[in-house]
Protein backbone atom coordinates (compact mmCIF):
# COMPACT_ATOMS: atom_id res chain seq x y z
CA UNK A 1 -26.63 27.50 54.01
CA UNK A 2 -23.71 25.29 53.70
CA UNK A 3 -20.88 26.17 56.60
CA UNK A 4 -17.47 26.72 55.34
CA UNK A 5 -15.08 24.03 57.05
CA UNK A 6 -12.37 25.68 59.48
CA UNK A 7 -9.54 24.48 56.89
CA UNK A 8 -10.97 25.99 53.68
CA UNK A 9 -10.91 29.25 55.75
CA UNK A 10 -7.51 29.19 57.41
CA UNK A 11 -6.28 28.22 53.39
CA UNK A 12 -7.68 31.21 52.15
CA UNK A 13 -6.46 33.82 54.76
CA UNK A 14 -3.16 32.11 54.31
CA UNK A 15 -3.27 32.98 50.62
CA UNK A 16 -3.98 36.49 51.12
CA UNK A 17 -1.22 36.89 53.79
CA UNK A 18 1.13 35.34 50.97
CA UNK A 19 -0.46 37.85 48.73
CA UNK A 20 0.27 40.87 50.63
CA UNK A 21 3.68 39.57 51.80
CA UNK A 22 5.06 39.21 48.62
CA UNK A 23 3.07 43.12 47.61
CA UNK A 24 5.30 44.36 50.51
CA UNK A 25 8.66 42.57 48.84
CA UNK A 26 7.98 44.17 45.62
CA UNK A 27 7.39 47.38 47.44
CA UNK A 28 10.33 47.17 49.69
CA UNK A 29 12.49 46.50 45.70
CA UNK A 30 11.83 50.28 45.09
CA UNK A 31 13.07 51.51 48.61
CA UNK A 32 14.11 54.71 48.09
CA UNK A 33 15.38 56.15 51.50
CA UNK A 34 12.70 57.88 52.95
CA UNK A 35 13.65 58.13 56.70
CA UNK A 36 17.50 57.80 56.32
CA UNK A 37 20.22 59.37 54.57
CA UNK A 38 21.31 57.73 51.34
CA UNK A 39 23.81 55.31 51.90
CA UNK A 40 27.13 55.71 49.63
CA UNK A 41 26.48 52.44 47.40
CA UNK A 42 22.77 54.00 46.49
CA UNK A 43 24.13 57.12 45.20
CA UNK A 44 23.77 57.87 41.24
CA UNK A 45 25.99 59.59 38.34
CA UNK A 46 25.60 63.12 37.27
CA UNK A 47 23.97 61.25 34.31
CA UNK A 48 20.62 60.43 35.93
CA UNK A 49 20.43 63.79 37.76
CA UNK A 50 21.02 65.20 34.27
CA UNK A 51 18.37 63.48 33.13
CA UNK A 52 16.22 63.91 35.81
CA UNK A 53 16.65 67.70 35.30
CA UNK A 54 16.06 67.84 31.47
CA UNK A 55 12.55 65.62 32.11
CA UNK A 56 11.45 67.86 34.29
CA UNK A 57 11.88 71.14 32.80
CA UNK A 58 12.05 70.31 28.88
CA UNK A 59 7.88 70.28 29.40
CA UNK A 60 5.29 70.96 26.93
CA UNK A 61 3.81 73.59 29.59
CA UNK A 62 6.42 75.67 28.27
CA UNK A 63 4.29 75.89 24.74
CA UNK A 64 1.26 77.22 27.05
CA UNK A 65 3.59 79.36 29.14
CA UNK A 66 4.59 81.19 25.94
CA UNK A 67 1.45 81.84 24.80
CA UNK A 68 0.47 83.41 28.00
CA UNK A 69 3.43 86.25 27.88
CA UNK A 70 2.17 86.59 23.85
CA UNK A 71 -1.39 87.46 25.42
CA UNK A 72 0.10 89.15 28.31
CA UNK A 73 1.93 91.60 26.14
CA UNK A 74 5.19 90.90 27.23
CA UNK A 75 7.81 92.69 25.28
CA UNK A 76 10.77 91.51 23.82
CA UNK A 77 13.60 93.06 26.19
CA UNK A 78 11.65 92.03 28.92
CA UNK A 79 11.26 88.88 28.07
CA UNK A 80 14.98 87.95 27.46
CA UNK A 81 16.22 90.33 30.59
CA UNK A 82 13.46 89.25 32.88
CA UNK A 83 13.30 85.60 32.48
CA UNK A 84 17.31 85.51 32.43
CA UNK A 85 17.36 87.37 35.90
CA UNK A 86 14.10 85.24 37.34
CA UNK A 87 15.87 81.85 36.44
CA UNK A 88 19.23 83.02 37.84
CA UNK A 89 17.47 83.64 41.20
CA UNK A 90 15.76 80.60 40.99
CA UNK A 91 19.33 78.87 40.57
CA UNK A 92 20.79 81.07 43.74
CA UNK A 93 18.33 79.90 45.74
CA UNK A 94 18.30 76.20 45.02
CA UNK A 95 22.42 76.75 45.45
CA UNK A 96 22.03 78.42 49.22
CA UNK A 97 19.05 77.97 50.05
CA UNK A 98 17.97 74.23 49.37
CA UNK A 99 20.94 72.33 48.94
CA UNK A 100 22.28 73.23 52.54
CA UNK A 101 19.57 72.28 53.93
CA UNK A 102 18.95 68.90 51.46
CA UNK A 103 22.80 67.93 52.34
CA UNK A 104 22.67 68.60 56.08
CA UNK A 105 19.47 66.60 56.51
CA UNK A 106 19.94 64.37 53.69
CA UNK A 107 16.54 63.23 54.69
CA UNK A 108 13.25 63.35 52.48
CA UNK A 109 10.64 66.38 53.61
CA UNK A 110 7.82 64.08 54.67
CA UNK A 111 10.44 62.13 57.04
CA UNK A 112 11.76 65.42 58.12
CA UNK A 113 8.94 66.70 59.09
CA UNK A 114 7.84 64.20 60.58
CA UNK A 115 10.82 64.26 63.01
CA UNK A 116 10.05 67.89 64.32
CA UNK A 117 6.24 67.96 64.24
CA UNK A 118 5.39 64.49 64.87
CA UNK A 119 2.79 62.12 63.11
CA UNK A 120 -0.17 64.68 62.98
CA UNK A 121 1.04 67.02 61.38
CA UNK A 122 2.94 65.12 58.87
CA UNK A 123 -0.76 63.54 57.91
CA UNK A 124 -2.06 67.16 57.82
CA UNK A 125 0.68 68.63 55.69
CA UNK A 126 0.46 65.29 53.64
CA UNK A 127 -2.98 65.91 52.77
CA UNK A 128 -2.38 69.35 51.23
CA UNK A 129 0.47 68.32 49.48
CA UNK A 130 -1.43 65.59 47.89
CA UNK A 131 -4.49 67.83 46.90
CA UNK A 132 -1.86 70.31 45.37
CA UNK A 133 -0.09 68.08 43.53
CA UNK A 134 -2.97 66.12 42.47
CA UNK A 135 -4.39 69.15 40.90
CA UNK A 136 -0.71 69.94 39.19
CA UNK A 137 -0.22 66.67 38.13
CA UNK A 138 -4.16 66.84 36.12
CA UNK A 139 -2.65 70.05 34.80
CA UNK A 140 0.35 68.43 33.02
CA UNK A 141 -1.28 65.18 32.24
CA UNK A 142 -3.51 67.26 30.15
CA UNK A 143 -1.18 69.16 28.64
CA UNK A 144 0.31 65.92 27.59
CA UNK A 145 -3.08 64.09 26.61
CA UNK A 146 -3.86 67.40 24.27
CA UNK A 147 -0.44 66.58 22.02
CA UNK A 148 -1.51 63.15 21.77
CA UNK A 149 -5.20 63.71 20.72
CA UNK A 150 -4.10 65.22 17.40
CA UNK A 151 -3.33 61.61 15.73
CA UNK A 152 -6.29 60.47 16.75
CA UNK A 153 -8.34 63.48 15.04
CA UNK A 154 -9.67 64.59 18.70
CA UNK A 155 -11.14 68.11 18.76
CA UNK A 156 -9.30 70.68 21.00
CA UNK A 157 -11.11 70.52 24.46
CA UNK A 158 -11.51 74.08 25.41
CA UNK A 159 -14.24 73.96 28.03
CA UNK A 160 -13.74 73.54 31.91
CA UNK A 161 -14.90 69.78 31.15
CA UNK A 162 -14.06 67.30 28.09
CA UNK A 163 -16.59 66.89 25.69
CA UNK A 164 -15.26 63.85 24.04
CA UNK A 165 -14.77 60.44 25.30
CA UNK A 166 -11.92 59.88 23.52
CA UNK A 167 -9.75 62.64 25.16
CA UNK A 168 -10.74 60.92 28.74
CA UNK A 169 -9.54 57.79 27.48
CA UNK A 170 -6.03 59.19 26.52
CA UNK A 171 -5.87 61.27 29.66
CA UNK A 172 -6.40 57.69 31.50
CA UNK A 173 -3.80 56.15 29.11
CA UNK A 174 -1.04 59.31 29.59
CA UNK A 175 -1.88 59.40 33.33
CA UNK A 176 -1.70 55.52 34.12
CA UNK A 177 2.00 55.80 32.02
CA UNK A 178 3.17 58.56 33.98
CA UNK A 179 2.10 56.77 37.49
CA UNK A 180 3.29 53.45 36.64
CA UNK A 181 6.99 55.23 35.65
CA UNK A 182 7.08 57.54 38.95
CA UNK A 183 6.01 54.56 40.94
CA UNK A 184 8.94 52.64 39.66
CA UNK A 185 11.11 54.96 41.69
CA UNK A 186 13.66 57.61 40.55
CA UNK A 187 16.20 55.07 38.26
CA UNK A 188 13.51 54.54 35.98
CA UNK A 189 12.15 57.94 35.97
CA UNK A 190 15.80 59.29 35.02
CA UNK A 191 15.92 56.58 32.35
CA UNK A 192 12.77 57.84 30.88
CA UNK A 193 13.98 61.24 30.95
CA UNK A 194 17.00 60.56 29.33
CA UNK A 195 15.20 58.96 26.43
CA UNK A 196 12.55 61.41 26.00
CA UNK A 197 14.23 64.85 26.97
CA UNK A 198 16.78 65.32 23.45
CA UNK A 199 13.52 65.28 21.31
CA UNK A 200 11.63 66.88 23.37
CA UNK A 201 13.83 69.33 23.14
CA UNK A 202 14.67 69.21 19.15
CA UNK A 203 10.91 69.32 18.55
CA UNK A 204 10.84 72.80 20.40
CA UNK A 205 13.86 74.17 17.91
CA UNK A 206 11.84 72.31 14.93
CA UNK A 207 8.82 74.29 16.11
CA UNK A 208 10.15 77.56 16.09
CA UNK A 209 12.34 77.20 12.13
CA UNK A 210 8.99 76.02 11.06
CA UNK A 211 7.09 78.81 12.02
CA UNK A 212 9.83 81.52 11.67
CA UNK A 213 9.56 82.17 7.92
CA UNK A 214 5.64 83.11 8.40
CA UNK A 215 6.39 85.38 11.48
CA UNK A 216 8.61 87.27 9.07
CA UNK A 217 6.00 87.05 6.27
CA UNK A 218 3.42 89.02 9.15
CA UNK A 219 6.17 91.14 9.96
CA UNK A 220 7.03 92.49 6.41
CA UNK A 221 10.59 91.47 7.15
CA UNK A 222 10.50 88.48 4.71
CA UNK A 223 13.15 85.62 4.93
CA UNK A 224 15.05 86.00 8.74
CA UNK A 225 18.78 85.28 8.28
CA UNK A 226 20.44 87.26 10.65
CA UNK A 227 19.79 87.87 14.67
CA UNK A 228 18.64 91.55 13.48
CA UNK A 229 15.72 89.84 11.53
CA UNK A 230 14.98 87.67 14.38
CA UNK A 231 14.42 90.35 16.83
CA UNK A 232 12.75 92.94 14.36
CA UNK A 233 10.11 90.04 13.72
CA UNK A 234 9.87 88.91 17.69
CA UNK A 235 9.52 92.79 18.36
CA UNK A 236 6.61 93.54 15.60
CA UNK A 237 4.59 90.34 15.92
CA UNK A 238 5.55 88.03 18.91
CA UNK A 239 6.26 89.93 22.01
CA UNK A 240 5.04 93.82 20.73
CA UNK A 241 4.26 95.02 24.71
CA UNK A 242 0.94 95.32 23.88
CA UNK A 243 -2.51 92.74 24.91
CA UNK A 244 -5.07 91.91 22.74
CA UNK A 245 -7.72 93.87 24.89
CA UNK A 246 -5.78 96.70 25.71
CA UNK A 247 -5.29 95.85 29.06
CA UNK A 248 -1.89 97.12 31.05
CA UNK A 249 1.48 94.48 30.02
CA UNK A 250 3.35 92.32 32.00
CA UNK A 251 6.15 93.93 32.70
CA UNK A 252 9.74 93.18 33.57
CA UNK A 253 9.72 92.17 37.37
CA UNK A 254 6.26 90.63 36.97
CA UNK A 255 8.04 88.52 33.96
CA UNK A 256 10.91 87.95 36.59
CA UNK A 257 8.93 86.77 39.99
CA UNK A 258 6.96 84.73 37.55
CA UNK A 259 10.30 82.73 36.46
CA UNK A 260 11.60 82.70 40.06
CA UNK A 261 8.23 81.55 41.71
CA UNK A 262 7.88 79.18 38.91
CA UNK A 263 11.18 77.72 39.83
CA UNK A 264 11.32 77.53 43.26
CA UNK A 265 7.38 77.15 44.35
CA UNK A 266 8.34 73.30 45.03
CA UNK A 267 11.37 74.60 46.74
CA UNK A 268 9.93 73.33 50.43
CA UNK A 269 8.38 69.78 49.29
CA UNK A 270 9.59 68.51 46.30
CA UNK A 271 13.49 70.25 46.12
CA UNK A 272 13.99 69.20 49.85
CA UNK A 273 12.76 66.03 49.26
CA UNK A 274 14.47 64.84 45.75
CA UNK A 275 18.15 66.53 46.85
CA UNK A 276 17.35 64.22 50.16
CA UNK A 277 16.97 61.28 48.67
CA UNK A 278 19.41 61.56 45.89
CA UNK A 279 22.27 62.37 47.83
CA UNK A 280 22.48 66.04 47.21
């Protein structure tokens, strides 16, 4: 066995120092405040927290979230009344609940937290946080990765596992596009937003005119012109108050916790920490 010589060595650590030195440069580029306040030159326009907003909740869960009042037998005054007063709560407590706290600390969570508990904790409560939000993010990536499967001519995955190889392939693809953007820190996840949000948004207005005239065909209403049409079609063959197995409805403050706790179930980890680190 041939020894290596002493310089060949010390070259090579060298290399990887340089290596990790200039990782930590890169990472230290996307320094986004974690354990002080934002200082007044870092802070953003209302355009990237409007953007920021839109990308976040302009989501193609709310396709599956529909469908699950349909089955649920949600009906139609409930629907309108108890999302509208869910959602309003939801703002009221982001207003005076979060954003004192966010704009007193103006700290992130983890940072926070770290502060009152000490290190231990902070790895404990880091832990769960990353299981959760591992297991929300592989909920929304495959929400994502099923829109994207249609061009390809991918079957619908509808067991607990995917039974294609393609689909894992454009989960990997969606997932390693939605990593690579959040790691880039929360400029270019705003940009993003702002680009993808307005037709996110059209295609859910498209979605419904397109599918409106058939609703009315199922309804015996015909063409819907007016807002009377509209709600005599949602009433007979969208949200009737009645699930497909008989089963009890939602009703309306089931309909409203569900909007609130929808809202506001990140209202400790990931409300705290965004309004911290953007400033309020």
């Amino acid at each position: 066995m041939t020894p290596v010589p002493p310089s060949a060595s010390h070259e090579e650590g060298g290399a990887l120092q340089t290596q990790a030195s200039e990782a930590v440069k890169r990472l230290d580029q996307l320094y986004e405040f974690d354990r002080e306040p934002v200082s007044q030159d870092r802070l953003l326009g209302p355009g990237y927290f409007a953007g920021s907003f839109a990308g976040e909740h302009v989501a193609a869960t709310e396709f599956v979230i529909g469908v699950l009042f349909v089955n649920w037998g949600a009906n139609i005054k409930d629907i309108f009344v108890g999302l509208a007063l869910g959602n309003l709560m939801a703002v009221l407590t982001w207003t005076l609940v979060c954003a004192p706290i966010a704009v007193a600390t103006r700290l992130t969570l983890y940072w926070y937290f770290r502060r009152i508990g000490g290190p231990i904790l902070t790895v404990a409560y880091n832990i769960l946080n990353a299981v959760l939000f591992c297991i929300l993010a592989g909920c929304m990536i495959t929400v994502s990765a099923s829109a994207v499967r249609i061009p390809f001519n991918i079957p619908a995955q509808v067991h607990w596992y995917p039974d294609d190889i393609r689909f894992v392939l454009v989960v990997l693809v969606v997932g390693t596009v939605v990593v690579a953007v959040a790691i880039l820190g929360f400029r270019t996840l705003a940009v993003f937003s702002i680009v993808c949000s307005p037709w996110m948004f059209l295609m859910f207005v498209v979605g419904a005119l397109v599918v409106l005239p058939k609703l009315g065909e199922a309804a015996g209403v015909g063409p819907v012109q007016s807002f009377g049409a509209f709600w005599e079609v949602a009433q007979k063959v969208v949200w009737t108050g009645k699930t497909p197995d008989g089963s009890p409805p939602l009703g309306f403050w089931k309909l409203a916790a569900f909007a609130w706790i929808c809202n506001e179930i990140r209202i400790g980890a990931a409300r705290l920490r965004r309004k911290g680190q953007r400033g309020g």
